[in-house]
Protein backbone atom coordinates (compact mmCIF):
# COMPACT_ATOMS: atom_id res chain seq x y z
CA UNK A 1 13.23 22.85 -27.12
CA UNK A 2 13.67 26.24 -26.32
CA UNK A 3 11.87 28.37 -23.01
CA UNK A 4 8.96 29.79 -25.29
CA UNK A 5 8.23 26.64 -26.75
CA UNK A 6 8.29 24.71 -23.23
CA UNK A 7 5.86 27.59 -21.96
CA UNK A 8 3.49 27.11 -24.34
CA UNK A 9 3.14 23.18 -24.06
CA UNK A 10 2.10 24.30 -20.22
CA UNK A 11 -0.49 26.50 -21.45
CA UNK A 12 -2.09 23.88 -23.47
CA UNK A 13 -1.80 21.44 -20.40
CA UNK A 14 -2.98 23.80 -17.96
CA UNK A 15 -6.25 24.13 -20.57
CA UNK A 16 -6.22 20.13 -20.99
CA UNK A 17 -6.22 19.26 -17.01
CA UNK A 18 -8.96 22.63 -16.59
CA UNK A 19 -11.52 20.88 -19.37
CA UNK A 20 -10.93 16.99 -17.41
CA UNK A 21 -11.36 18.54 -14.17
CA UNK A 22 -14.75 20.18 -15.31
CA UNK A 23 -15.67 16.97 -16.99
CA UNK A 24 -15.41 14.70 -13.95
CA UNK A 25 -18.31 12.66 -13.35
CA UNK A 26 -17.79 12.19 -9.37
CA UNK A 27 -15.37 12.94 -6.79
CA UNK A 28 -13.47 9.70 -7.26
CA UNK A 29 -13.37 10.26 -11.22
CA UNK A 30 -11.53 13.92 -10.38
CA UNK A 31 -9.10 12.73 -7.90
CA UNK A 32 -8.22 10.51 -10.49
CA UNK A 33 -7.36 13.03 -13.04
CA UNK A 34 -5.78 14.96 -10.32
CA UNK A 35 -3.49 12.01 -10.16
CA UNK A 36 -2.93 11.83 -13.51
CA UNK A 37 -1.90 15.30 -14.18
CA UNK A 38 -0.58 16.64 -10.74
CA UNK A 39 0.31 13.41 -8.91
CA UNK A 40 4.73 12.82 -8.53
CA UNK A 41 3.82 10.91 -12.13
CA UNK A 42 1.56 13.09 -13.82
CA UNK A 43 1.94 15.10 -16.80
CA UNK A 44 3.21 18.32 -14.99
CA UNK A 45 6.01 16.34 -13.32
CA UNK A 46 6.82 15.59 -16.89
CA UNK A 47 6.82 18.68 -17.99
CA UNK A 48 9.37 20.02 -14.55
CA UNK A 49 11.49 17.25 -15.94
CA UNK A 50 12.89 18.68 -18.94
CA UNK A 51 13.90 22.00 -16.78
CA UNK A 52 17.41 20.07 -16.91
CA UNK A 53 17.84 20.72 -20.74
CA UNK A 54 17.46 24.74 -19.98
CA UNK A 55 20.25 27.25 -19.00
CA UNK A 56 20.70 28.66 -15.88
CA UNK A 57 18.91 31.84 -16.54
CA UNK A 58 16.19 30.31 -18.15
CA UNK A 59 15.53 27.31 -15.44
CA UNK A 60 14.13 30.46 -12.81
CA UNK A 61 11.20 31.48 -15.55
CA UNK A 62 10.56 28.04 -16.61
CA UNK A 63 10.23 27.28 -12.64
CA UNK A 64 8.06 29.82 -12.15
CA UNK A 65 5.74 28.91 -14.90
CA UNK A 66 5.38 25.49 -13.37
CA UNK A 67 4.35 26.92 -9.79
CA UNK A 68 1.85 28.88 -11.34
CA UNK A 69 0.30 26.36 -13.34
CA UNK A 70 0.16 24.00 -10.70
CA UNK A 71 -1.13 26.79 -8.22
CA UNK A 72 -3.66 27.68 -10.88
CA UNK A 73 -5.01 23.84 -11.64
CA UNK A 74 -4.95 23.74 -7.71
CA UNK A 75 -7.63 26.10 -7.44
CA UNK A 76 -9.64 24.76 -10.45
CA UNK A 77 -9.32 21.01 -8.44
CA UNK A 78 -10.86 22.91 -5.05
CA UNK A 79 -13.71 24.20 -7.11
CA UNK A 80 -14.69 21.67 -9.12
CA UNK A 81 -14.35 19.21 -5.95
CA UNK A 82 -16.57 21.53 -3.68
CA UNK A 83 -18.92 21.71 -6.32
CA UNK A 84 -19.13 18.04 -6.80
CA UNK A 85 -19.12 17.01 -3.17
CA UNK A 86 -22.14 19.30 -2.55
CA UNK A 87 -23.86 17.55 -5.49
CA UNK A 88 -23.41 14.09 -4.19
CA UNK A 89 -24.29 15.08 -0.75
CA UNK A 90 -27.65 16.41 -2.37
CA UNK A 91 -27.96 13.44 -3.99
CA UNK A 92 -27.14 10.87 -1.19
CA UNK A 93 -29.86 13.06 0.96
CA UNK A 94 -32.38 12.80 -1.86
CA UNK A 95 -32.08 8.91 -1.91
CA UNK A 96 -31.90 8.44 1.70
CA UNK A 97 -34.59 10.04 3.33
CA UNK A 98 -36.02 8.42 6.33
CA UNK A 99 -40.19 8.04 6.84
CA UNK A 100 -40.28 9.20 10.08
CA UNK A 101 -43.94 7.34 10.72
CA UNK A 102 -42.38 4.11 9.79
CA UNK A 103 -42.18 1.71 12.85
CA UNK A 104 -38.75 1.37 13.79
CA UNK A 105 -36.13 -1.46 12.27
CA UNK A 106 -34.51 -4.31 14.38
CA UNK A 107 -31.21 -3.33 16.07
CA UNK A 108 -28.41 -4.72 13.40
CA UNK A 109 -25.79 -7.63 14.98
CA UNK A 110 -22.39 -6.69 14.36
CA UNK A 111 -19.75 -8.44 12.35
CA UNK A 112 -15.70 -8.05 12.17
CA UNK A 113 -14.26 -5.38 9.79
CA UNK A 114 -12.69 -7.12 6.79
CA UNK A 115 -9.80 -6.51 7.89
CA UNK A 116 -9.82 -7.39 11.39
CA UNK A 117 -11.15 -10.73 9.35
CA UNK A 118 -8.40 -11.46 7.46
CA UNK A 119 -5.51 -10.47 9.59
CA UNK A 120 -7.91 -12.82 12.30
CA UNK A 121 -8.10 -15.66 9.55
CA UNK A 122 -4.08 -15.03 8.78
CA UNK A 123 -2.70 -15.63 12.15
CA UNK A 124 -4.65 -18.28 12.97
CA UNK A 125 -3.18 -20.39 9.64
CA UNK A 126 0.31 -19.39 10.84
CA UNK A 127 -0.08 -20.01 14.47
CA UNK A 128 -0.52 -23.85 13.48
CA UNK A 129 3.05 -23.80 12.23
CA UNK A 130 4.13 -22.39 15.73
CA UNK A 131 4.36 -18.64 14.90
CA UNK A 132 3.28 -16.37 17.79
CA UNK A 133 2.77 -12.45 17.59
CA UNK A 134 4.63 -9.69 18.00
CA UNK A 135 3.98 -6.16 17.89
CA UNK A 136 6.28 -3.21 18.13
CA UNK A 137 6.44 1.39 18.28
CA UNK A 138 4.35 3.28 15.86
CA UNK A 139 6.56 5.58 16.26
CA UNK A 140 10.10 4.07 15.49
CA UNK A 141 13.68 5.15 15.64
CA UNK A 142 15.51 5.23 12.20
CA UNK A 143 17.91 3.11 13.15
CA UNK A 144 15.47 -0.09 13.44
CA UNK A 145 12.97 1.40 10.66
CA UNK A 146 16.48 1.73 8.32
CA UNK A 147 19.66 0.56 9.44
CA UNK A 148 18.71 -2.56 10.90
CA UNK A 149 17.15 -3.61 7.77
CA UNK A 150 20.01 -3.16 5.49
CA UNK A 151 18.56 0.55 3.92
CA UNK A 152 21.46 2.86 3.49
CA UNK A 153 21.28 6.90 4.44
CA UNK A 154 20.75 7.17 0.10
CA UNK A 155 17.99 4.70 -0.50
CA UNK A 156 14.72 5.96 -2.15
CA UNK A 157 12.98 4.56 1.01
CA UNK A 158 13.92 7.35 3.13
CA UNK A 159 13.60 10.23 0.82
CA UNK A 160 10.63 12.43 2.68
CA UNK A 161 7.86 11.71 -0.06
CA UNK A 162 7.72 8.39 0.87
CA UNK A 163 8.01 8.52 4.85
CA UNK A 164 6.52 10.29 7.39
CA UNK A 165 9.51 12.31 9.77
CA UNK A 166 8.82 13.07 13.93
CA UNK A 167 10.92 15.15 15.85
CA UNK A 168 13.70 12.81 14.56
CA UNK A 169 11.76 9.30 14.53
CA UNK A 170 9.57 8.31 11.74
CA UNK A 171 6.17 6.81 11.89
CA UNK A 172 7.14 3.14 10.83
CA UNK A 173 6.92 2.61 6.84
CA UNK A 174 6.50 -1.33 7.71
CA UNK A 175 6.47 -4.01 10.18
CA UNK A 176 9.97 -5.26 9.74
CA UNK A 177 11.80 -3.05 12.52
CA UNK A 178 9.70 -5.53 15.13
CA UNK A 179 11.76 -8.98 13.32
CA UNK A 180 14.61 -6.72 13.29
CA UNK A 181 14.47 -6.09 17.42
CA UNK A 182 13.65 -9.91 17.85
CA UNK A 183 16.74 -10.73 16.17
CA UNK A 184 19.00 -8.23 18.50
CA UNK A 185 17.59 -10.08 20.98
CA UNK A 186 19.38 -13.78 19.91
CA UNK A 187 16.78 -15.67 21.29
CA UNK A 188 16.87 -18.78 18.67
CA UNK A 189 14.92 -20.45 16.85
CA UNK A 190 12.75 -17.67 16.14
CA UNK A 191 9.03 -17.96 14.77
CA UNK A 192 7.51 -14.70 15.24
CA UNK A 193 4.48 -13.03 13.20
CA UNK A 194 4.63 -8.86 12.83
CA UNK A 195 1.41 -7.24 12.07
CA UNK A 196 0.32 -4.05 12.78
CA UNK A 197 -0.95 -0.56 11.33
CA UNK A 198 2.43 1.72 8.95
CA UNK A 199 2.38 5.06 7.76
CA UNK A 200 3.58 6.09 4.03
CA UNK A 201 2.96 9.16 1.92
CA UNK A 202 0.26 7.35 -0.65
CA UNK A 203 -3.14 7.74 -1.88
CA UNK A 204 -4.98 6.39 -4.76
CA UNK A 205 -7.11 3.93 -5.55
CA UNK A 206 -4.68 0.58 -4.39
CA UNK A 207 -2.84 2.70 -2.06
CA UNK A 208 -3.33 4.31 1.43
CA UNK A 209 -0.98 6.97 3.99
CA UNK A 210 -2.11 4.13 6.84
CA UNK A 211 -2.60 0.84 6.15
CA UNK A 212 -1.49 -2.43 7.66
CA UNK A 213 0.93 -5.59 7.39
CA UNK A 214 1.65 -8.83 8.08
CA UNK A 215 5.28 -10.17 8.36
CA UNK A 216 6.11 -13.51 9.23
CA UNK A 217 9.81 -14.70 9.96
CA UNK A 218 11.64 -17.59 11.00
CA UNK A 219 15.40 -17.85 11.81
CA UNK A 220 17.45 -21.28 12.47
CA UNK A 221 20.29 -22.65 11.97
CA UNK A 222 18.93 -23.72 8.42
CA UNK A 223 16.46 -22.06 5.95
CA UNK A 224 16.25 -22.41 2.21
CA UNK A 225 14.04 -21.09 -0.61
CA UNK A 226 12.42 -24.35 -0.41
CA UNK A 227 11.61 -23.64 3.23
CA UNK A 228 10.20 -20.22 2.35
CA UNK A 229 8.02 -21.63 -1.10
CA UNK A 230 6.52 -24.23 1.05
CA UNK A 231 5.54 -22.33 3.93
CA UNK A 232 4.07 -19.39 1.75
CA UNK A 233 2.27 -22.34 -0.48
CA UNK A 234 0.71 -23.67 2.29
CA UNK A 235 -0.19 -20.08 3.85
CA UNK A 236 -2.26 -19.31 0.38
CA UNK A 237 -4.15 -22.77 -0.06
CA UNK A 238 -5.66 -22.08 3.18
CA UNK A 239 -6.14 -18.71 3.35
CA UNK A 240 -7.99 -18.84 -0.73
CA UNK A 241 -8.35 -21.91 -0.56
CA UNK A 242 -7.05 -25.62 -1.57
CA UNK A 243 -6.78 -25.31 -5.63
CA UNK A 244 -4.77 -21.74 -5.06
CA UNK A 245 -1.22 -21.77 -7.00
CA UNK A 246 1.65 -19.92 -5.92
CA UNK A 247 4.32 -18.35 -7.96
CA UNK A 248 7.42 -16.91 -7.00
CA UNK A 249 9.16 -13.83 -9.54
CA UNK A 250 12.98 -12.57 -9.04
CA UNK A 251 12.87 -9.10 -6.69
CA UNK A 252 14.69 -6.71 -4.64
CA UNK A 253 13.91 -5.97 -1.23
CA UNK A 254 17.19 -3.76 0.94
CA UNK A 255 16.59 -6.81 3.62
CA UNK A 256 16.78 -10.10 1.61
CA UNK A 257 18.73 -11.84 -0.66
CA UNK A 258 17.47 -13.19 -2.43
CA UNK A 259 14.25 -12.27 -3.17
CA UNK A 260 11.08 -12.55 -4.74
CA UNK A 261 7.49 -11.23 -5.47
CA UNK A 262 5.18 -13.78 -4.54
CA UNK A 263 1.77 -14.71 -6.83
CA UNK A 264 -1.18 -16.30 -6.58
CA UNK A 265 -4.05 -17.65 -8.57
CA UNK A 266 -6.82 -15.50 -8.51
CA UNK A 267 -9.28 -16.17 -6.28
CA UNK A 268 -11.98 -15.02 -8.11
CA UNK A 269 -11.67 -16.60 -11.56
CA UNK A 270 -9.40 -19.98 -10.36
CA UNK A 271 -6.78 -19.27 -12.39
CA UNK A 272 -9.04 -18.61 -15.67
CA UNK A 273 -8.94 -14.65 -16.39
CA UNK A 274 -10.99 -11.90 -15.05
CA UNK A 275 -11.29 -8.18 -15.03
CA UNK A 276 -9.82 -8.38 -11.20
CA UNK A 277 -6.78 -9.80 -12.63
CA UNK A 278 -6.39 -8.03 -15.74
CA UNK A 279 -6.92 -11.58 -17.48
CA UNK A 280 -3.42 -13.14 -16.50
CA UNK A 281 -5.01 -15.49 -13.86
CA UNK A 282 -2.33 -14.27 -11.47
CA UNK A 283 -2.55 -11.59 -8.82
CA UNK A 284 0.67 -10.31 -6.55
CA UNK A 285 0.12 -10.30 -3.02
CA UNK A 286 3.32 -9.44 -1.33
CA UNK A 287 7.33 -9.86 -1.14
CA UNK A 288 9.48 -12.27 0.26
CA UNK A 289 13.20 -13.88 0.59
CA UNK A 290 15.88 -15.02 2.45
CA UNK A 291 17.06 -13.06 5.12
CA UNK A 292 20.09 -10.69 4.31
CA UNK A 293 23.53 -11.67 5.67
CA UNK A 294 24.02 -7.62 6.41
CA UNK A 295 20.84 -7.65 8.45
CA UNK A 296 22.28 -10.28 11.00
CA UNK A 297 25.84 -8.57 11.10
CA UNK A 298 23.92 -5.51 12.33
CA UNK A 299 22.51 -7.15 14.94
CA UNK A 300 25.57 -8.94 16.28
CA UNK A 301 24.32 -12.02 15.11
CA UNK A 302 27.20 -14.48 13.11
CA UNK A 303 25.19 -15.03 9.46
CA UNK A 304 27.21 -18.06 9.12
CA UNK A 305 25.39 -19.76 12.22
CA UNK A 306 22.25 -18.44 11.75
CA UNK A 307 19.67 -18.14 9.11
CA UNK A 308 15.98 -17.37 7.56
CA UNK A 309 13.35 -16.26 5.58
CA UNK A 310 10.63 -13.68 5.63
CA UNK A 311 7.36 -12.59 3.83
CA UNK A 312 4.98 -10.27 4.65
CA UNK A 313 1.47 -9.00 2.79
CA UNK A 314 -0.18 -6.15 3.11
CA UNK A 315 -3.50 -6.63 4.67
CA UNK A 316 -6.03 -3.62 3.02
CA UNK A 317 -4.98 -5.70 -0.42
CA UNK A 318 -5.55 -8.57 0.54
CA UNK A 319 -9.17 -8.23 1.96
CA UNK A 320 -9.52 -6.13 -1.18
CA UNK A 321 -8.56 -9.85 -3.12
CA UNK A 322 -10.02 -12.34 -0.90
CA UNK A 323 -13.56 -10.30 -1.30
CA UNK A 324 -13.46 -8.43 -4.19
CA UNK A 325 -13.24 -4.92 -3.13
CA UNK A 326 -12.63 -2.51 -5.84
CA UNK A 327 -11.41 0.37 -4.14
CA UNK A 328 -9.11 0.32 -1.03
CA UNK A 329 -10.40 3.50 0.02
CA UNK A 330 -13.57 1.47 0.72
CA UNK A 331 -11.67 0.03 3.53
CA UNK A 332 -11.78 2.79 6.21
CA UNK A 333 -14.52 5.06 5.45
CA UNK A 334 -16.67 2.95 7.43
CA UNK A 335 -19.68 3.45 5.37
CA UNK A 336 -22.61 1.04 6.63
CA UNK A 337 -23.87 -0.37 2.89
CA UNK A 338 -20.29 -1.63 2.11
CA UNK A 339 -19.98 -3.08 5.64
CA UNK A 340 -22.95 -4.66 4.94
CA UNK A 341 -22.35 -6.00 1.57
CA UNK A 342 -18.49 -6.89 2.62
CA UNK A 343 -17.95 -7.68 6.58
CA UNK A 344 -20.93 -10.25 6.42
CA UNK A 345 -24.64 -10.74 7.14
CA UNK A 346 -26.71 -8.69 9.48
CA UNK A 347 -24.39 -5.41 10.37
């Protein structure tokens, strides 16, 4: 395809994400269509894509073009956002006026945060299997948040769109670099639960830059597949409850080998098919596996003596399952109606 050509299929997307930008019902409808035309898989980073097929004296104008498309739809997005979040708020102040010579309402009892819920209800299933808490930095050194976990210098992981950089250090992307310092310590058998807040470079509507996870990991001088299926069985019959199903689907994870997605019946439709689970009667809810041989070697720890499993979920989605929250960024807006409707009677 040749530069004019190329230029010209920008124009007409430039005009297509203007007209869905001015057609956005609500602010949540537009962010969407941000996503879907200047998000790292939208449309435009489709279009930057087929720069490669260009010369090198036509890549600078084609590169160019791009950055002022995107600079241009930019602007459109800020307008078109201001203008809608000055709607809503006119709205929201229309619909909640307050009667001043009304007598006053009760004071409201308070009730845990959904997630402060589950990641309560989660320990205290895994603490009857003799796992105890852990918690580790926020602010971690590569070499535990990396290294230790068996993620080369090359891996996607670390590229800077995906992880937040410090001076050097890097706000933790998950919870493993705790089970990776309890294993340099070679204190075994080891039955320790991580849990805690991460930080990665996400937004949408299943996705947030700070959410939080819950690892749990045992070494010994014997663990199996069967060891890790049964424990994570028994972890989501009594977390959803007794008729819940488990599933386990081939994976990859840098820091276990092998390993696998885990599944579960859906809570909300048993197993049956509902909108919440696209109609397969299955939902994912985290990752698991066996832990890697490399990830005891670089710890000073003989992989031949010693061995285990880990699994972790992340805890935003699974409130989001276990109550049927359709948006994640519900979770920390700490708006008082969804509180009400989701953390439980009365706050």
């Amino acid at each position: 395809m040749s530069l004019q050509a190329m230029e010209k299929t920008l124009d007409l997307l430039q005009i297509e994400a203007e007209t869905a930008f001015a057609q956005a019902k609500n602010s949540q409808d537009l962010y969407q269509q941000k996503v879907n035309y200047l998000g790292k898989q939208g449309k435009l980073t489709e279009e930057m894509k087929k720069m490669a097929g260009l010369g090198p004296q036509e890549k600078p104008l084609f590169g160019k073009k791009i950055n002022e498309v995107k600079q241009k739809l930019e602007l459109v997005y800020a307008g078109v956002e201001s203008s809608l979040a000055e709607n809503e708020l006119s709205k929201k102040l229309e619909t909640d006026k307050i009667d001043l010579t009304l007598p006053a309402a009760g004071s409201d009892i308070g009730a845990p945060h959904p997630v402060q819920k589950t990641i309560r209800d989660m320990f205290e299933i895994m603490s009857r299997l003799g796992y105890s808490l852990e918690l580790g930095p926020l602010i971690e050194k590569e070499q535990y948040n990396f290294e230790a976990l068996n993620i080369p210098a090359d891996h996607p992981a670390r590229d800077m769109q995906d992880t937040f950089f410090v001076e050097g250090a890097v706000l933790r992307t998950h919870t493993s670099p705790i089970w990776a310092r309890a294993i340099e310590r070679k204190v075994f058998p080891l039955k320790i639960i991580s849990t805690g807040p991460v930080f990665r470079v996400d937004s949408d509507v299943s996705h947030l830059p700070h959410f939080h996870q819950f690892e749990c990991v045992y070494i010994g001088k014997k663990a199996s597949m069967g060891d890790l299926k049964g424990t994570i069985s028994f972890f989501m019959r009594e977390f959803f409850g007794a008729q819940t199903q488990t599933r386990f689907r081939p994976s990859f994870f840098p820091f276990t080998e092998p390993s696998a997605e885990v599944d579960c019946t859906c809570p909300m439709c048993k197993g049956k098919g509902c909108p919440v689970c696209k109609n397969s009667g299955w939902i994912e809810v985290g990752g698991s596996g066996l832990v890697h041989p490399n990830v005891f070697t670089q710890a000073g720890v003989d992989p031949e003596e010693w061995q285990g499993f880990a699994f972790g979920f992340g805890m935003e989605r699974m409130a989001m399952i276990r109550y049927g929250i359709p948006d994640i960024r519900l979770l920390p807006e700490n708006d008082l109606q969804f509180l009400k409707q989701f953390a439980g009677v009365g706050l």
